[in-house]
C-alpha atoms as a PDB file:
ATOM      1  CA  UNK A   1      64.611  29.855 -28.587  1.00  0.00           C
ATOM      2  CA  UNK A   2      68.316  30.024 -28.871  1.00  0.00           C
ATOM      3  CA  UNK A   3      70.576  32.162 -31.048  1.00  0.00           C
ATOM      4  CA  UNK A   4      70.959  30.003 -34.847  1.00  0.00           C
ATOM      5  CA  UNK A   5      74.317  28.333 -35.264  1.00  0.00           C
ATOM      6  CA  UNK A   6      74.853  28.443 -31.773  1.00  0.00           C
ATOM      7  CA  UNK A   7      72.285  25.927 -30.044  1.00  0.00           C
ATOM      8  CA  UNK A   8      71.852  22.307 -30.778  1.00  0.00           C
ATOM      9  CA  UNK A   9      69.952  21.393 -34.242  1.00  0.00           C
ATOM     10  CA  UNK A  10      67.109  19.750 -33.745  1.00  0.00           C
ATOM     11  CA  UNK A  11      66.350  16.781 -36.037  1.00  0.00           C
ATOM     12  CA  UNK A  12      62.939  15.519 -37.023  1.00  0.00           C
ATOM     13  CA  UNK A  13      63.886  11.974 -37.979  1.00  0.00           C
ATOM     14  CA  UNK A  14      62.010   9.541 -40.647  1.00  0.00           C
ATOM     15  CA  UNK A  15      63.328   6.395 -41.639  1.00  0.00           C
ATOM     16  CA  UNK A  16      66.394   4.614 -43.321  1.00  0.00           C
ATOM     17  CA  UNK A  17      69.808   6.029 -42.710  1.00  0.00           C
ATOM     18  CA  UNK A  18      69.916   9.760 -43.522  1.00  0.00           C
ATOM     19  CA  UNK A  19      69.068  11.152 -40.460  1.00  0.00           C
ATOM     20  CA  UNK A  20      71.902   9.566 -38.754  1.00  0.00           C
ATOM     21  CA  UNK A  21      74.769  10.199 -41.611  1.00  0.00           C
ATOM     22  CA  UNK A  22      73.769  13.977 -40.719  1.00  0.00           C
ATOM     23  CA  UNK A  23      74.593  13.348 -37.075  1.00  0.00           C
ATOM     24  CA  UNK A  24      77.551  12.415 -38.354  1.00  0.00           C
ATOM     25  CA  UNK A  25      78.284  15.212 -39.762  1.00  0.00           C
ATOM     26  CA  UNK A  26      76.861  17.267 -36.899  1.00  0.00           C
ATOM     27  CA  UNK A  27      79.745  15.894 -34.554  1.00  0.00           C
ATOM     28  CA  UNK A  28      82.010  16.093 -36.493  1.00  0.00           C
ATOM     29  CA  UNK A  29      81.594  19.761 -36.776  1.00  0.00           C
ATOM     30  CA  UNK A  30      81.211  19.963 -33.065  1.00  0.00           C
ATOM     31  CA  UNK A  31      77.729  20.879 -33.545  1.00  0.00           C
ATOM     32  CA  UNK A  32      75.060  19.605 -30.741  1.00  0.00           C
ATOM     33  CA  UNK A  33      72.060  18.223 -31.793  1.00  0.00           C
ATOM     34  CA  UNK A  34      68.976  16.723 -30.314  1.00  0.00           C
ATOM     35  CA  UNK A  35      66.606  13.954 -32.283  1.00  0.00           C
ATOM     36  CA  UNK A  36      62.700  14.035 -32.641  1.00  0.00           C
ATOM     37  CA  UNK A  37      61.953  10.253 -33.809  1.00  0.00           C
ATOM     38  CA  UNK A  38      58.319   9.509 -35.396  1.00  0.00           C
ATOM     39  CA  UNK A  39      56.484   7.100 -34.195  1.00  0.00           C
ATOM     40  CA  UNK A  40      56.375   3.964 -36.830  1.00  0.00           C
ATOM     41  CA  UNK A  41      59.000   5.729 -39.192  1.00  0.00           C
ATOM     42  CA  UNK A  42      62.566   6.533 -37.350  1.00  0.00           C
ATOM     43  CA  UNK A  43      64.846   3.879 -36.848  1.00  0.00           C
ATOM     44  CA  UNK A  44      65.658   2.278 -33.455  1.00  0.00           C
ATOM     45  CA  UNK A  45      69.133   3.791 -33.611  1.00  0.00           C
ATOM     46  CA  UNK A  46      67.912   7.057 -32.354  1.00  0.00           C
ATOM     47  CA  UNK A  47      68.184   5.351 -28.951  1.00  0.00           C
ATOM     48  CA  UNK A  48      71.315   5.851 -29.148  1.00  0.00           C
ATOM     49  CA  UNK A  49      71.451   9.553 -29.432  1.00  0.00           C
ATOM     50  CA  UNK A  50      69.713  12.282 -27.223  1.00  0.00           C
ATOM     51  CA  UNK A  51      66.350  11.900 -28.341  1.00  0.00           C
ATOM     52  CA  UNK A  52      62.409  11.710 -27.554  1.00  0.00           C
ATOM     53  CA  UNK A  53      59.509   9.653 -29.428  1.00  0.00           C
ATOM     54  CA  UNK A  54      56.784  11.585 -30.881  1.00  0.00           C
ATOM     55  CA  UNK A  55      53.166  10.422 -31.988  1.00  0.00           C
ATOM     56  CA  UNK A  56      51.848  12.513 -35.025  1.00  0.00           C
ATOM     57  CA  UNK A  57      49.655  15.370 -33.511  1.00  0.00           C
ATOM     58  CA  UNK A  58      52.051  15.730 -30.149  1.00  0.00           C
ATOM     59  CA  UNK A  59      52.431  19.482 -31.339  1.00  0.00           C
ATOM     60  CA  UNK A  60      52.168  20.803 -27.483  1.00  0.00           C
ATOM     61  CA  UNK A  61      54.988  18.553 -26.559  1.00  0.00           C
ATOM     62  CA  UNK A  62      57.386  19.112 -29.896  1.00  0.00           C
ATOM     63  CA  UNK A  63      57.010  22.360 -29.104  1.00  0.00           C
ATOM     64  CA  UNK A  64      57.943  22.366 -25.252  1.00  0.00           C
ATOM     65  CA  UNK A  65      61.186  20.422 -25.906  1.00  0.00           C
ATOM     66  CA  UNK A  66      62.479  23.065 -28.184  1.00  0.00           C
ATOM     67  CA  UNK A  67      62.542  25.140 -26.143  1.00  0.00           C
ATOM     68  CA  UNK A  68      63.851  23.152 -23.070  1.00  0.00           C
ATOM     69  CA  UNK A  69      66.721  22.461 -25.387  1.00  0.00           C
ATOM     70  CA  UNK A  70      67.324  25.492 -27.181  1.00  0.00           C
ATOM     71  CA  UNK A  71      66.909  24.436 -30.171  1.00  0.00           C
ATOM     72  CA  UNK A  72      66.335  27.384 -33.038  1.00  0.00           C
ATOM     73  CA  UNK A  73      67.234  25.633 -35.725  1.00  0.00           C
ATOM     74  CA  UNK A  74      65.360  22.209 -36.892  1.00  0.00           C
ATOM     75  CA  UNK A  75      65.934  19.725 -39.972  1.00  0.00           C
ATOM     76  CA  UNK A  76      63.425  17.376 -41.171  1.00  0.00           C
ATOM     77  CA  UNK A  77      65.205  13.974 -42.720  1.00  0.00           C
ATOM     78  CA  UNK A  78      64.447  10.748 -43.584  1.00  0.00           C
ATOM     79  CA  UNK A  79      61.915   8.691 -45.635  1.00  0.00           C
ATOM     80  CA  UNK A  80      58.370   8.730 -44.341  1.00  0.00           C
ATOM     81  CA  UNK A  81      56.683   5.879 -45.714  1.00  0.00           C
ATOM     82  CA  UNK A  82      52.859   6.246 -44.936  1.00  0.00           C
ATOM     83  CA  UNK A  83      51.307   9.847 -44.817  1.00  0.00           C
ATOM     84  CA  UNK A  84      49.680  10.619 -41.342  1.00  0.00           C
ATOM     85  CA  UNK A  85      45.724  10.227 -41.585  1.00  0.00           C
ATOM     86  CA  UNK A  86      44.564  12.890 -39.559  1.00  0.00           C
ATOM     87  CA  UNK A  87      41.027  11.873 -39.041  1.00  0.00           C
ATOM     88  CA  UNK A  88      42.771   9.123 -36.788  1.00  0.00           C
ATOM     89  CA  UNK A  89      45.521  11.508 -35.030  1.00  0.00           C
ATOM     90  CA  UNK A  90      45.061  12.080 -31.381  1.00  0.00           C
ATOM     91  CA  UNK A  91      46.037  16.079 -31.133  1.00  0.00           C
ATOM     92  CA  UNK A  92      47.251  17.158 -27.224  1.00  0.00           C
ATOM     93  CA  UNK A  93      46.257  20.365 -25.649  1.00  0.00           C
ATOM     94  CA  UNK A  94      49.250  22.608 -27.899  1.00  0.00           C
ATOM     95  CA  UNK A  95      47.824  20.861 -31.056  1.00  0.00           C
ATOM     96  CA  UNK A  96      44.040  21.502 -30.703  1.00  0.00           C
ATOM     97  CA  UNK A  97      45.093  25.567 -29.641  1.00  0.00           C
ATOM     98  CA  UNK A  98      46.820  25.993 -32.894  1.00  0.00           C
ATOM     99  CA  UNK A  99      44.364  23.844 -35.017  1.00  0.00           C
ATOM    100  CA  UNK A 100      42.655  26.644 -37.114  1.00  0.00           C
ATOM    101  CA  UNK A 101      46.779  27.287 -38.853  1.00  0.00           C
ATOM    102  CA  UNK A 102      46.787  23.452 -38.992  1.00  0.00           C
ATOM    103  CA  UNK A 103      43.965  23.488 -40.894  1.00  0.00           C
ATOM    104  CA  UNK A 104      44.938  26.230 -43.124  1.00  0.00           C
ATOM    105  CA  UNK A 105      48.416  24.757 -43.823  1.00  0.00           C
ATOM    106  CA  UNK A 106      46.617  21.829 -44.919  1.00  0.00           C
ATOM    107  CA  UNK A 107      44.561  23.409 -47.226  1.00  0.00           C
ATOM    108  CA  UNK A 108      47.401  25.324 -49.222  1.00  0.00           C
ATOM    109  CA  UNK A 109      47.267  22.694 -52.454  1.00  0.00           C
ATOM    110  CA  UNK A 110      50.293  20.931 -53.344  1.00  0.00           C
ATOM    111  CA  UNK A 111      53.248  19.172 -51.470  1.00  0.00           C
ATOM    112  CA  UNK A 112      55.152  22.723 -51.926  1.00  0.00           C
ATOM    113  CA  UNK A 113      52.437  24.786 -50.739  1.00  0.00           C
ATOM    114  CA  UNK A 114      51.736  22.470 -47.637  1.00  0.00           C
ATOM    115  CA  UNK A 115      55.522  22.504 -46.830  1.00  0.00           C
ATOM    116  CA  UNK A 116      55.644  26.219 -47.521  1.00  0.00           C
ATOM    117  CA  UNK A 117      52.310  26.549 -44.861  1.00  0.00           C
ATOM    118  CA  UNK A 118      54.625  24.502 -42.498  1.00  0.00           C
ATOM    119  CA  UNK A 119      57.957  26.445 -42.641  1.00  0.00           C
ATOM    120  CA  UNK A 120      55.900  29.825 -42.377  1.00  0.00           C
ATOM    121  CA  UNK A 121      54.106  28.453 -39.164  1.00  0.00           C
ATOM    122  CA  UNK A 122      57.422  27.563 -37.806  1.00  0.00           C
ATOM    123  CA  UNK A 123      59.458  30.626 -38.360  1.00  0.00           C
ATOM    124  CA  UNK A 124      56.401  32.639 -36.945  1.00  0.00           C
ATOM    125  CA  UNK A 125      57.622  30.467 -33.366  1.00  0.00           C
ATOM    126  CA  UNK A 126      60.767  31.487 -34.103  1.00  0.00           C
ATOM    127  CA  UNK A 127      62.516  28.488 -35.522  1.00  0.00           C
ATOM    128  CA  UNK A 128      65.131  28.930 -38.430  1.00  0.00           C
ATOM    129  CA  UNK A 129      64.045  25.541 -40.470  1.00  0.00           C
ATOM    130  CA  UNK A 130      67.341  24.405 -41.996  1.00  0.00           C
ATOM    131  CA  UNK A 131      68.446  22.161 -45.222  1.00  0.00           C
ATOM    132  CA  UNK A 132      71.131  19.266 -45.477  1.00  0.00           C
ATOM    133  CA  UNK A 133      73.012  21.552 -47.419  1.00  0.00           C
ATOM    134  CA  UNK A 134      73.111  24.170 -44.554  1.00  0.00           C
ATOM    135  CA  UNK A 135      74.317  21.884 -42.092  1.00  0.00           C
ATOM    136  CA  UNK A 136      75.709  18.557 -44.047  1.00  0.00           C
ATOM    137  CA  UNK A 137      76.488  19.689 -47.100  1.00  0.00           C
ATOM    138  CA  UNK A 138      78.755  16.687 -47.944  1.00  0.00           C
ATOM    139  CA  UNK A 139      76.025  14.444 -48.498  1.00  0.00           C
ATOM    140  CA  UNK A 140      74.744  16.541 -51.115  1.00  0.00           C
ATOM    141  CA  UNK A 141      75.906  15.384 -54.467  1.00  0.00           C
ATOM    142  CA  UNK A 142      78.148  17.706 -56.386  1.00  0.00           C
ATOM    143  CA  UNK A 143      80.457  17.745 -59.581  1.00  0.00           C
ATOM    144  CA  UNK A 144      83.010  15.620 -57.763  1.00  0.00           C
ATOM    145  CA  UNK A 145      80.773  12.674 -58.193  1.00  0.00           C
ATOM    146  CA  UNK A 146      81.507  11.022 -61.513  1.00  0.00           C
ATOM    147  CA  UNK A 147      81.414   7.230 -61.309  1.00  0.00           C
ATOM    148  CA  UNK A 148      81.855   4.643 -64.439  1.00  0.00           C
ATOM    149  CA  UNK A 149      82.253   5.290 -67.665  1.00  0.00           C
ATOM    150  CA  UNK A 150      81.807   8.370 -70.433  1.00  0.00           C
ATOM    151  CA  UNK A 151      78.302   8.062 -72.075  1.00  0.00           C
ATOM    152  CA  UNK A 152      77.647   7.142 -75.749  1.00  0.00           C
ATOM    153  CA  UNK A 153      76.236   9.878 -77.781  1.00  0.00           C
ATOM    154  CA  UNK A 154      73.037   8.253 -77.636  1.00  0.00           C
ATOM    155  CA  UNK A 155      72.605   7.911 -73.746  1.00  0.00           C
ATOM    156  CA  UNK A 156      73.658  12.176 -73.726  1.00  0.00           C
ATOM    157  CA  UNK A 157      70.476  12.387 -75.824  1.00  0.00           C
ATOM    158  CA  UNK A 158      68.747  10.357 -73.406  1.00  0.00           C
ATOM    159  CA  UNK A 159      69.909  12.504 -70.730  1.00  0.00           C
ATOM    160  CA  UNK A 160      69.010  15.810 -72.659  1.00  0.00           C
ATOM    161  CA  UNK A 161      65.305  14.122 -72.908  1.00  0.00           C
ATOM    162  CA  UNK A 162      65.161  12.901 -69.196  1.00  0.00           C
ATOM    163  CA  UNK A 163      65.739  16.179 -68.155  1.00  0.00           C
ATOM    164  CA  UNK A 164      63.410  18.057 -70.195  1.00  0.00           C
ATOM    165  CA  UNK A 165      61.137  15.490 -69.020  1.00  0.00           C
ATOM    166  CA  UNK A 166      61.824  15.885 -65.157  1.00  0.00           C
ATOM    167  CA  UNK A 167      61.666  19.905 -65.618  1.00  0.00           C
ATOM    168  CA  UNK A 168      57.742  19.234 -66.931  1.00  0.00           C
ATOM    169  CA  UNK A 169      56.640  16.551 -64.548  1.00  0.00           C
ATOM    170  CA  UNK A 170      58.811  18.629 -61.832  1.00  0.00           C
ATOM    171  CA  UNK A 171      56.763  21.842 -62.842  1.00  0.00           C
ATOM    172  CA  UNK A 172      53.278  20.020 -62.048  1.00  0.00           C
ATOM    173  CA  UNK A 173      54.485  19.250 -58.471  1.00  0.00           C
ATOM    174  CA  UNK A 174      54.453  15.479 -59.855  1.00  0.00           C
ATOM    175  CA  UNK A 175      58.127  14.556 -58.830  1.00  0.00           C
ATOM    176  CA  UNK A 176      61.503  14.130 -58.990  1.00  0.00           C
ATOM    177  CA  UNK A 177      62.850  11.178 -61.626  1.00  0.00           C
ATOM    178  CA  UNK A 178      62.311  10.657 -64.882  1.00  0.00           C
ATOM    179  CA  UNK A 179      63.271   6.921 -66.856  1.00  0.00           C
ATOM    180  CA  UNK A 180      64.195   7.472 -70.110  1.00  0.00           C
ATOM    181  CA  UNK A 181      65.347   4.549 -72.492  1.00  0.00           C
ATOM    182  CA  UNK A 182      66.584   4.237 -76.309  1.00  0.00           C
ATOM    183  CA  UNK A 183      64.984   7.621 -76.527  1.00  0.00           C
ATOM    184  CA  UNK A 184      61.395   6.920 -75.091  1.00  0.00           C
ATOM    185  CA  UNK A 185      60.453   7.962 -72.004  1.00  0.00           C
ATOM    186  CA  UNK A 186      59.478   4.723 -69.823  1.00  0.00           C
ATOM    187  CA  UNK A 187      58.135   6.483 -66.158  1.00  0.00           C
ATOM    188  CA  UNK A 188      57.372   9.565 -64.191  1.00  0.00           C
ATOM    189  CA  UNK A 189      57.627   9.601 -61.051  1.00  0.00           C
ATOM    190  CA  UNK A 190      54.399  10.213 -58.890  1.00  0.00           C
ATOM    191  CA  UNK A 191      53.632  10.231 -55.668  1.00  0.00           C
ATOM    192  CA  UNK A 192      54.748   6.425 -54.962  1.00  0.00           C
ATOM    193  CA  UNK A 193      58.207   7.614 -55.115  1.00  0.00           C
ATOM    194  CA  UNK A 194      61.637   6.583 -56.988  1.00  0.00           C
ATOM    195  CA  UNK A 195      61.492   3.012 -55.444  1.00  0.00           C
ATOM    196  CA  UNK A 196      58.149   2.370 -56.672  1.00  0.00           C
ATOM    197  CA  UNK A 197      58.596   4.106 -60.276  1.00  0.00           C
ATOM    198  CA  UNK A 198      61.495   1.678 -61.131  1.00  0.00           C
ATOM    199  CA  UNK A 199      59.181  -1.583 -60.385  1.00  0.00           C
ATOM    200  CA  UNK A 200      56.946  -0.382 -62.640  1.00  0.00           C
ATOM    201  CA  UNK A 201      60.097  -0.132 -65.143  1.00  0.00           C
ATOM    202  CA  UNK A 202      61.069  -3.445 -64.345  1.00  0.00           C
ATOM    203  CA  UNK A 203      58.030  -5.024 -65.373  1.00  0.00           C
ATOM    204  CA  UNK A 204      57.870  -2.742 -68.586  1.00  0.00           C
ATOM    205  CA  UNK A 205      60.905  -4.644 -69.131  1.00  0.00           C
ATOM    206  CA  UNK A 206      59.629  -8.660 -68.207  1.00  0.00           C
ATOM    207  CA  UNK A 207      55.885  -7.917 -70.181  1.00  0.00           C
ATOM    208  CA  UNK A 208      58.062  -6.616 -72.995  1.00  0.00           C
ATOM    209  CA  UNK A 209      56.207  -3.317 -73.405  1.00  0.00           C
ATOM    210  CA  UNK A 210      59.364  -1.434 -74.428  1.00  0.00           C
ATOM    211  CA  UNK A 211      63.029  -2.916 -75.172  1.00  0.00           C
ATOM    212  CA  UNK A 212      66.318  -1.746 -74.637  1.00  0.00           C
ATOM    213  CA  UNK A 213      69.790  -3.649 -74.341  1.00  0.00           C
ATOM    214  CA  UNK A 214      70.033  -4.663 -70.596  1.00  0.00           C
ATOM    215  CA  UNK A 215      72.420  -3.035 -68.319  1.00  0.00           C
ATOM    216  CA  UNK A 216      73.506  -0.928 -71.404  1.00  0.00           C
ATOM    217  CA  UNK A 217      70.999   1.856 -72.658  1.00  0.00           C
ATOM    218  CA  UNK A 218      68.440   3.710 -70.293  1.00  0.00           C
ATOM    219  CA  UNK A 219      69.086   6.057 -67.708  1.00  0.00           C
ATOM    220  CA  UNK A 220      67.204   7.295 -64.111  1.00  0.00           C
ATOM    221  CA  UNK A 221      67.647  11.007 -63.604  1.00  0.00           C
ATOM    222  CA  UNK A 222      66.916  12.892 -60.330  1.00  0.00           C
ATOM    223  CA  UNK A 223      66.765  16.227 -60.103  1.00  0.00           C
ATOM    224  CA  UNK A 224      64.270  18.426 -57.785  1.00  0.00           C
ATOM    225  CA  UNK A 225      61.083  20.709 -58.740  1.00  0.00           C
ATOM    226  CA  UNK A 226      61.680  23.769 -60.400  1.00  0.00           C
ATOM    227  CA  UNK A 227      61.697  26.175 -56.961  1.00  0.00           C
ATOM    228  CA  UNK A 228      61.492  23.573 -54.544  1.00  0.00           C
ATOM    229  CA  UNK A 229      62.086  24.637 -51.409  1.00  0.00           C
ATOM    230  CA  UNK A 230      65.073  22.008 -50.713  1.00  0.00           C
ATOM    231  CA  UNK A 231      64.244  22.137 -47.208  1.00  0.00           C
ATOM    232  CA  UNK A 232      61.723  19.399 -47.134  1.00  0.00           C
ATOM    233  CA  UNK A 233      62.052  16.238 -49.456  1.00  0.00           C
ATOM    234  CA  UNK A 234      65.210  16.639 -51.176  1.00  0.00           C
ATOM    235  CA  UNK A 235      65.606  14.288 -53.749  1.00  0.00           C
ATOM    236  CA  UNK A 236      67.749  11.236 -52.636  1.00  0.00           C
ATOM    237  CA  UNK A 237      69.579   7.773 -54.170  1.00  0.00           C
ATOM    238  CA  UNK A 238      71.300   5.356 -52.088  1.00  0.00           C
ATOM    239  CA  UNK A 239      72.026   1.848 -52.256  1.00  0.00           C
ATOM    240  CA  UNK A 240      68.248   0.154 -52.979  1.00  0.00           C
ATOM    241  CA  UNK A 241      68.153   2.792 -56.028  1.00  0.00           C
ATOM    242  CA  UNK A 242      71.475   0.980 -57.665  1.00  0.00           C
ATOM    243  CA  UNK A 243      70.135  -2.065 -56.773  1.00  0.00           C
ATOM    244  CA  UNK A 244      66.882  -0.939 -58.455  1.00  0.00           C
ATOM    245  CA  UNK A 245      68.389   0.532 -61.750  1.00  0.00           C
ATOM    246  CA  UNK A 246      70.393  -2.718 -62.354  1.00  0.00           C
ATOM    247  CA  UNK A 247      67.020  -4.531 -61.260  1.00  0.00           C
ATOM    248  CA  UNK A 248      65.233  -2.444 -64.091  1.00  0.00           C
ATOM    249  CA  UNK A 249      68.057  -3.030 -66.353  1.00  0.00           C
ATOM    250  CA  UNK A 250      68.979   0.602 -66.697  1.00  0.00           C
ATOM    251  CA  UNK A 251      72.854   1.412 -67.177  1.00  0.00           C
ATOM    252  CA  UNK A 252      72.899   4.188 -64.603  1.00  0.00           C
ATOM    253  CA  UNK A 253      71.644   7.395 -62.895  1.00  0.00           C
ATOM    254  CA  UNK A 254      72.425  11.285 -63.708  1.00  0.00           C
ATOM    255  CA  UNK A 255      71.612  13.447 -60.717  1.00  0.00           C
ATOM    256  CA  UNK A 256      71.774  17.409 -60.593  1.00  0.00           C
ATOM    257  CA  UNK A 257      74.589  19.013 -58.458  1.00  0.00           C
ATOM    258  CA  UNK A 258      73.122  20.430 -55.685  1.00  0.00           C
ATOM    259  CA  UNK A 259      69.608  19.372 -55.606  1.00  0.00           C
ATOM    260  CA  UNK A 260      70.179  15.498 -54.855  1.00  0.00           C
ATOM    261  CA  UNK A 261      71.405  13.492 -51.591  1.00  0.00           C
ATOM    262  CA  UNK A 262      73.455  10.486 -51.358  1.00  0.00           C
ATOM    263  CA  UNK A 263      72.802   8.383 -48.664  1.00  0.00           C
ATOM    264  CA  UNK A 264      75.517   5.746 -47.389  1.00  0.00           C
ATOM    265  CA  UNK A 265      77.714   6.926 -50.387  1.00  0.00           C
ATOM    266  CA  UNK A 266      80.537   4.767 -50.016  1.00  0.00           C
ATOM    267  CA  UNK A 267      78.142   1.776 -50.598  1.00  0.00           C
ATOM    268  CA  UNK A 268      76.331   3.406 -53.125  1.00  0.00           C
ATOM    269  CA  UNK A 269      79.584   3.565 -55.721  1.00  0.00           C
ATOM    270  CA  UNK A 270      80.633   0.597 -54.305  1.00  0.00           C
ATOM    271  CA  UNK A 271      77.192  -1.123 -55.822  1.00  0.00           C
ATOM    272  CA  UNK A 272      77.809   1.201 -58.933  1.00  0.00           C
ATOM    273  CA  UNK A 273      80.709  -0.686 -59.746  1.00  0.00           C
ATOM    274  CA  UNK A 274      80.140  -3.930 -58.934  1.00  0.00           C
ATOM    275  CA  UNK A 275      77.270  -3.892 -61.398  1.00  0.00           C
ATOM    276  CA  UNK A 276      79.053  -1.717 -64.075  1.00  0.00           C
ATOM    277  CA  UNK A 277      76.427   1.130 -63.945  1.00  0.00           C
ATOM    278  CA  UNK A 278      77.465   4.913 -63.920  1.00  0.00           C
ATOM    279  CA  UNK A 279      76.664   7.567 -61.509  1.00  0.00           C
ATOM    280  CA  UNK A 280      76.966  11.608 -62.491  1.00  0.00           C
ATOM    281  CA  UNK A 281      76.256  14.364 -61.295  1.00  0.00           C
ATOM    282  CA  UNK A 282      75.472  17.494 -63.892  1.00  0.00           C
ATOM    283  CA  UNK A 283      74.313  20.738 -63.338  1.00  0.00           C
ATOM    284  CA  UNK A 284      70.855  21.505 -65.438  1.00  0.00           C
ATOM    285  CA  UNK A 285      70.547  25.333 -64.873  1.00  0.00           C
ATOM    286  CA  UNK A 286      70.018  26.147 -68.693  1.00  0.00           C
ATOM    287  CA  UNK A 287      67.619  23.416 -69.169  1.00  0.00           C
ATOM    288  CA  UNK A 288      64.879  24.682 -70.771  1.00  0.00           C
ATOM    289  CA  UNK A 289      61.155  23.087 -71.975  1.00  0.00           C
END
């Protein structure tokens, strides 16, 4: 493998826009980089880049093109929207030789201790695994981002009780938003992700299972796990989360410094103030249970 910071990255790309806003920031760094699409996630744009297709279970083949490329240091971005079932995954030869550390990353409990199985296994093949903050940290939000107005005393209290919330759920290796209304908490979010939670908000809202003055009280807040390794999964908003806040009838989102991505940000405050929300970021290092 090649020497880190010098080689290209190498980017294993899910779907929506991410993985291309960090290309962007790749080049403009003068930075080389090299794209590994998945099969039924990555966007067609990556045929526009250097890149290769890869099937779940192409291990043998992942692993041959880093090293015909150089690559040392690798990135994993973008939304994956189905988990791989690997009763149906067709492994190739490099797969099936390293199946027995497959099979024990697998069985290493949680999302985090999974992901922690996976970077082990990588950095034992010599591959630094890198974070958007290592090599794009301009889409990671920080204290800059301040958007709309100052909050009522009452929404700060909401905060304070959204982020005690996301700091228990967050602690379970549940997830990473919390809605929080007129001082109730309305949803946690599970495994169906931030998209998903704020449906279920919505129709809390249309079956009139909790109240709270449209487009004025209630709050999403997005923060990571306590000691999540911010290498895999980072906690992201973009555009369809505005959209869904206003949809939900929220007022706006809070997001930790440091621990959240915004993707396609110029759109994302743009829809932020078109719909009068508010979008902050604050840093939640003395939070405490």
């Amino acid at each position: 493998m090649g020497e880190p910071g010098r080689g290209p990255v190498g980017i294993v790309a899910g779907g929506q826009d991410l993985p291309f806003e960090v290309v962007d920031a790749l080049k403009a760094q003068g930075r080389d980089y090299f794209m590994f699409g998945l099969v039924g996630e990555a966007d067609v744009r990556i045929e526009f880049h250097p890149h290769i297709w890869l099937k779940w279970g192409e291990v043998g083949q992942f692993f041959r093109l880093l090293e015909l490329h150089g690559i040392s240091e690798l990135l994993c971005i973008g939304s994956i929207s189905h988990r791989p079932d690997f009763k149906s995954i067709k492994l190739d030869f490099g797969a099936v030789k390293i199946l027995p550390d497959i099979f024990k990353i697998l069985s290493g409990g949680g999302d985090e201790g999974v992901l922690q199985g996976l970077a082990r296994f990588f950095e034992k093949r010599g591959l630094q695994l890198v974070s958007v903050k290592d090599v794009a940290p301009s889409l990671v939000v920080g204290p800059e981002l301040c958007v709309g107005a100052g909050l009522s005393d009452a929404l700060k209290r909401d905060v304070d009780l959204a982020s005690r919330a996301a700091l228990a759920v967050g602690a379970l290796d549940a997830g990473q938003g919390v809605v929080v209304a007129a001082g109730r908490i309305l949803a946690l979010e599970g495994p169906e992700g931030t998209d998903q939670m704020l449906e279920r908000v919505t129709r809390i809202r249309h079956e009139k299972r909790a109240r709270w003055d449209f487009g004025k009280e209630g709050l999403l807040l997005k923060r990571a796990r306590p000691g999540q390794d911010l290498r895999f999964d980072m906690p992201t908003i973009g555009p369809r989360t505005i959209e869904n806040v206003r949809e939900a009838g929220l007022s706006g989102i809070i997001c930790a410094q440091g621990e959240v991505l915004c993707a396609n940000r110029a759109r994302t405050i743009e829809l932020v103030r078109e719909n009068g929300l508010f979008l902050q970021a604050r840093s939640f290092t003395d939070i405490q249970l």
